[in-house]
C-alpha atoms as a PDB file:
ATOM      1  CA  UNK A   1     -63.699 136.019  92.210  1.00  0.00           C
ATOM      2  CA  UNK A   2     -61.589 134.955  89.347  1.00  0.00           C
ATOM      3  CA  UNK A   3     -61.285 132.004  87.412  1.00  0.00           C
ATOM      4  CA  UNK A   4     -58.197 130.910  85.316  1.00  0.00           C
ATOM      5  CA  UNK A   5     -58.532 129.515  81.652  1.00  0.00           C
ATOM      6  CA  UNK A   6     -55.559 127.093  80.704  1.00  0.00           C
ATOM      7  CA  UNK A   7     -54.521 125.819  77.594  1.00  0.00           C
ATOM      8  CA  UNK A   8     -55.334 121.887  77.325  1.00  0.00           C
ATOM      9  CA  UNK A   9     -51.894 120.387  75.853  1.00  0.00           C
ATOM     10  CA  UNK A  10     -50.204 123.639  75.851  1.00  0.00           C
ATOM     11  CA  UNK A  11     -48.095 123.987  79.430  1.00  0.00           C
ATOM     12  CA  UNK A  12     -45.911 126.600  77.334  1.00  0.00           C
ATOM     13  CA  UNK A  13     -49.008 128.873  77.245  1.00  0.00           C
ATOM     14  CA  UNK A  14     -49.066 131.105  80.237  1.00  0.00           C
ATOM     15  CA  UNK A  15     -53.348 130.853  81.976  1.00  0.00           C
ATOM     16  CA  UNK A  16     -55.285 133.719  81.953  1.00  0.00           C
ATOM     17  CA  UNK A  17     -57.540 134.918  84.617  1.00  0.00           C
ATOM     18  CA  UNK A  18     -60.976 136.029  83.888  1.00  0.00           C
ATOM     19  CA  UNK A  19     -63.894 137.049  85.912  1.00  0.00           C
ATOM     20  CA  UNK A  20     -66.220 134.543  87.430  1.00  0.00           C
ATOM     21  CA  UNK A  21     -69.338 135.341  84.827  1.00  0.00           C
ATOM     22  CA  UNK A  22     -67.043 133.979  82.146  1.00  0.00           C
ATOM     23  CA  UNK A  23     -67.754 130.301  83.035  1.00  0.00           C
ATOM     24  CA  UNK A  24     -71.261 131.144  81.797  1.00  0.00           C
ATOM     25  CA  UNK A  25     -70.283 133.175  78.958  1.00  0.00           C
ATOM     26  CA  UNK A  26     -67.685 130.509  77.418  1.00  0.00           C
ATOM     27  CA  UNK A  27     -70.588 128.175  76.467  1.00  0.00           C
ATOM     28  CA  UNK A  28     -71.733 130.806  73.537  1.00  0.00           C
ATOM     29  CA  UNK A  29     -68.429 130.581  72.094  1.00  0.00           C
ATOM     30  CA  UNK A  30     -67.906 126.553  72.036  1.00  0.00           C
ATOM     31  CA  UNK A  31     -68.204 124.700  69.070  1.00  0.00           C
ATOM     32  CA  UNK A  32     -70.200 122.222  69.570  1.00  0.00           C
ATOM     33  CA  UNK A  33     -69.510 118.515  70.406  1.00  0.00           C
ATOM     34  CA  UNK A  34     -71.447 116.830  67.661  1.00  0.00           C
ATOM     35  CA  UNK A  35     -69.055 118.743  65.529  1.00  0.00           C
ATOM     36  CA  UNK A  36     -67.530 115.814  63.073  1.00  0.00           C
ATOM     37  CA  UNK A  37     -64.288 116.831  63.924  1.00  0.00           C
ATOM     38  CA  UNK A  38     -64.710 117.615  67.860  1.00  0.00           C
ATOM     39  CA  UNK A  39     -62.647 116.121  70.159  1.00  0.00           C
ATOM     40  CA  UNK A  40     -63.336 114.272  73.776  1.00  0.00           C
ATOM     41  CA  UNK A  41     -63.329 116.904  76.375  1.00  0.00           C
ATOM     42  CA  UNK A  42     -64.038 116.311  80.178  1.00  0.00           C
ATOM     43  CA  UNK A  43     -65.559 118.396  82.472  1.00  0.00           C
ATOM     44  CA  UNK A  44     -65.020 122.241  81.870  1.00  0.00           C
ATOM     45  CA  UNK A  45     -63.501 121.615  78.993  1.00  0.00           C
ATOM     46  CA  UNK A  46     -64.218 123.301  75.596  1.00  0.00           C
ATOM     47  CA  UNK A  47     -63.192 123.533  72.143  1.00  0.00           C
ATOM     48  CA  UNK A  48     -63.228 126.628  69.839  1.00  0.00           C
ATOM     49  CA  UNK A  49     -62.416 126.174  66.247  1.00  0.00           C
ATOM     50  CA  UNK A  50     -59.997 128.658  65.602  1.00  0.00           C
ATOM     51  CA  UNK A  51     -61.343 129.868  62.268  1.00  0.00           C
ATOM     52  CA  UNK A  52     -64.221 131.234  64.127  1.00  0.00           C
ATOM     53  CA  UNK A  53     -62.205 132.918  67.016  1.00  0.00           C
ATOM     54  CA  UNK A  54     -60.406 135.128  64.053  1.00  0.00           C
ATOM     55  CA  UNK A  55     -64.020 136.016  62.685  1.00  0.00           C
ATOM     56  CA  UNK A  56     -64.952 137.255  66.175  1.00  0.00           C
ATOM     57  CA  UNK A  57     -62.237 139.254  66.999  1.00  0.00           C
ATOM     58  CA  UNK A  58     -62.804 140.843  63.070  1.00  0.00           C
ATOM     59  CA  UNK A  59     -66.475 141.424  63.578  1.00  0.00           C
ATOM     60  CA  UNK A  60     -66.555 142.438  66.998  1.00  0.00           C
ATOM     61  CA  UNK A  61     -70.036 140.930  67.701  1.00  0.00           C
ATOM     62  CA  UNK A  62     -70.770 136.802  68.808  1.00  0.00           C
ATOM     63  CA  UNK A  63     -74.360 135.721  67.582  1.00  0.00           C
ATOM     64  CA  UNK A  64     -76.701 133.519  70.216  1.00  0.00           C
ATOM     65  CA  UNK A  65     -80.244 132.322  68.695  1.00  0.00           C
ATOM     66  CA  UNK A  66     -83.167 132.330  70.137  1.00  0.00           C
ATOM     67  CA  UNK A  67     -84.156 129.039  71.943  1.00  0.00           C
ATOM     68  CA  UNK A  68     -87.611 129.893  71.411  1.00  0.00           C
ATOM     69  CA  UNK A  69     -87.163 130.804  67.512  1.00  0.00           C
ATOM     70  CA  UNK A  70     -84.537 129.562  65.596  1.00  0.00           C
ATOM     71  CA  UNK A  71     -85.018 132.452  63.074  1.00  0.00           C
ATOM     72  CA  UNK A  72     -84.757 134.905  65.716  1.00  0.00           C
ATOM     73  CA  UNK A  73     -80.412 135.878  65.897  1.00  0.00           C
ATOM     74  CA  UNK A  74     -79.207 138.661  68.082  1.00  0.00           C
ATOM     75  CA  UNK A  75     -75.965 140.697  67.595  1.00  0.00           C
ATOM     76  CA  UNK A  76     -73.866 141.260  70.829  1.00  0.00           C
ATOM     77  CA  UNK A  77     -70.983 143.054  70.896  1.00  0.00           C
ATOM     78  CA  UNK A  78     -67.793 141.255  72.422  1.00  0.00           C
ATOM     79  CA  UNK A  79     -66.871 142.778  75.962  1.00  0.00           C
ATOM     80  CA  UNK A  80     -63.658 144.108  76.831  1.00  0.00           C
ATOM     81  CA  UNK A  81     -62.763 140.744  78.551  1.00  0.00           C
ATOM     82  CA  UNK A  82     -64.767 138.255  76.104  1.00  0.00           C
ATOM     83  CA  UNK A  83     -62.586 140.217  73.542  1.00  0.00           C
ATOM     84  CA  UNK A  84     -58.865 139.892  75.838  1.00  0.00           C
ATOM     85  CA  UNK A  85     -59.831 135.783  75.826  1.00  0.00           C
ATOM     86  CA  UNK A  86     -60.293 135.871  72.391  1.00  0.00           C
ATOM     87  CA  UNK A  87     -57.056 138.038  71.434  1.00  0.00           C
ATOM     88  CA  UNK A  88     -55.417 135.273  73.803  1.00  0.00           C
ATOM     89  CA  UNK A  89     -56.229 132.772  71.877  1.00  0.00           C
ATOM     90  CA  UNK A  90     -55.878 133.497  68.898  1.00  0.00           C
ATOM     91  CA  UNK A  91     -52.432 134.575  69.703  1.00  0.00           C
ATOM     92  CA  UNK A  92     -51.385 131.173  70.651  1.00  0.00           C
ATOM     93  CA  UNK A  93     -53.268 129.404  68.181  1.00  0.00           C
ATOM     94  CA  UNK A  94     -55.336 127.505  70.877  1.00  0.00           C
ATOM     95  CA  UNK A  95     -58.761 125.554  69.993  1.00  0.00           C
ATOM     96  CA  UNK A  96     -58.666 123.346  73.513  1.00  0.00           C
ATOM     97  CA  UNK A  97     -59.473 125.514  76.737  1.00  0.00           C
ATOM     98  CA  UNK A  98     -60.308 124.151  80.933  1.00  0.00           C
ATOM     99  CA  UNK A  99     -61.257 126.573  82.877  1.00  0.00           C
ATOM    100  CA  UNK A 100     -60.265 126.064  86.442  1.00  0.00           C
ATOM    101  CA  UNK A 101     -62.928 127.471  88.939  1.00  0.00           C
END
């Protein structure tokens, strides 16, 4: 099954599909809403600030800590579609995303 990401405010940008285990993936990449700056979103809704999206896509790797211990940081390496999503947005200059399920 595949899920399409849209643009919010952007109807010029064309969606892109991703697989189904992206709605759980997309939650490492947010920025998170008691950001300063972070606007309203509704429900599967999420905001990436762009400036992070380009250090991504440079480092090839996305960084999740440990619930358990906040010192404890693990490296991933982006996957070949976590990596297309990224490239897509940063190609349109997007920040605002829905995913559609």
């Amino acid at each position: 099954m595949l899920i399409r990401v849209r643009a919010i405010g952007r109807d010029d940008v064309p969606s892109l599909e991703m697989p189904e285990r992206f709605r759980r993936e997309v939650v490492y990449f947010m920025t998170p809403t008691d950001t300063p700056d972070a606007p309203k979103l509704g429900a599967n809704e999420y905001w990436i600030k762009p400036e992070q999206i380009a250090c991504w896509l440079d480092e090839g790797v996305f960084r999740v800590v440990s619930p358990l211990d906040a010192e404890a940081v693990a490296e991933i390496e982006l996957s070949e579609d976590q990596e297309k999503w990224l490239e897509w947005m940063h190609k349109h200059g997007l920040s605002m995303i829905r995913l559609e399920l």
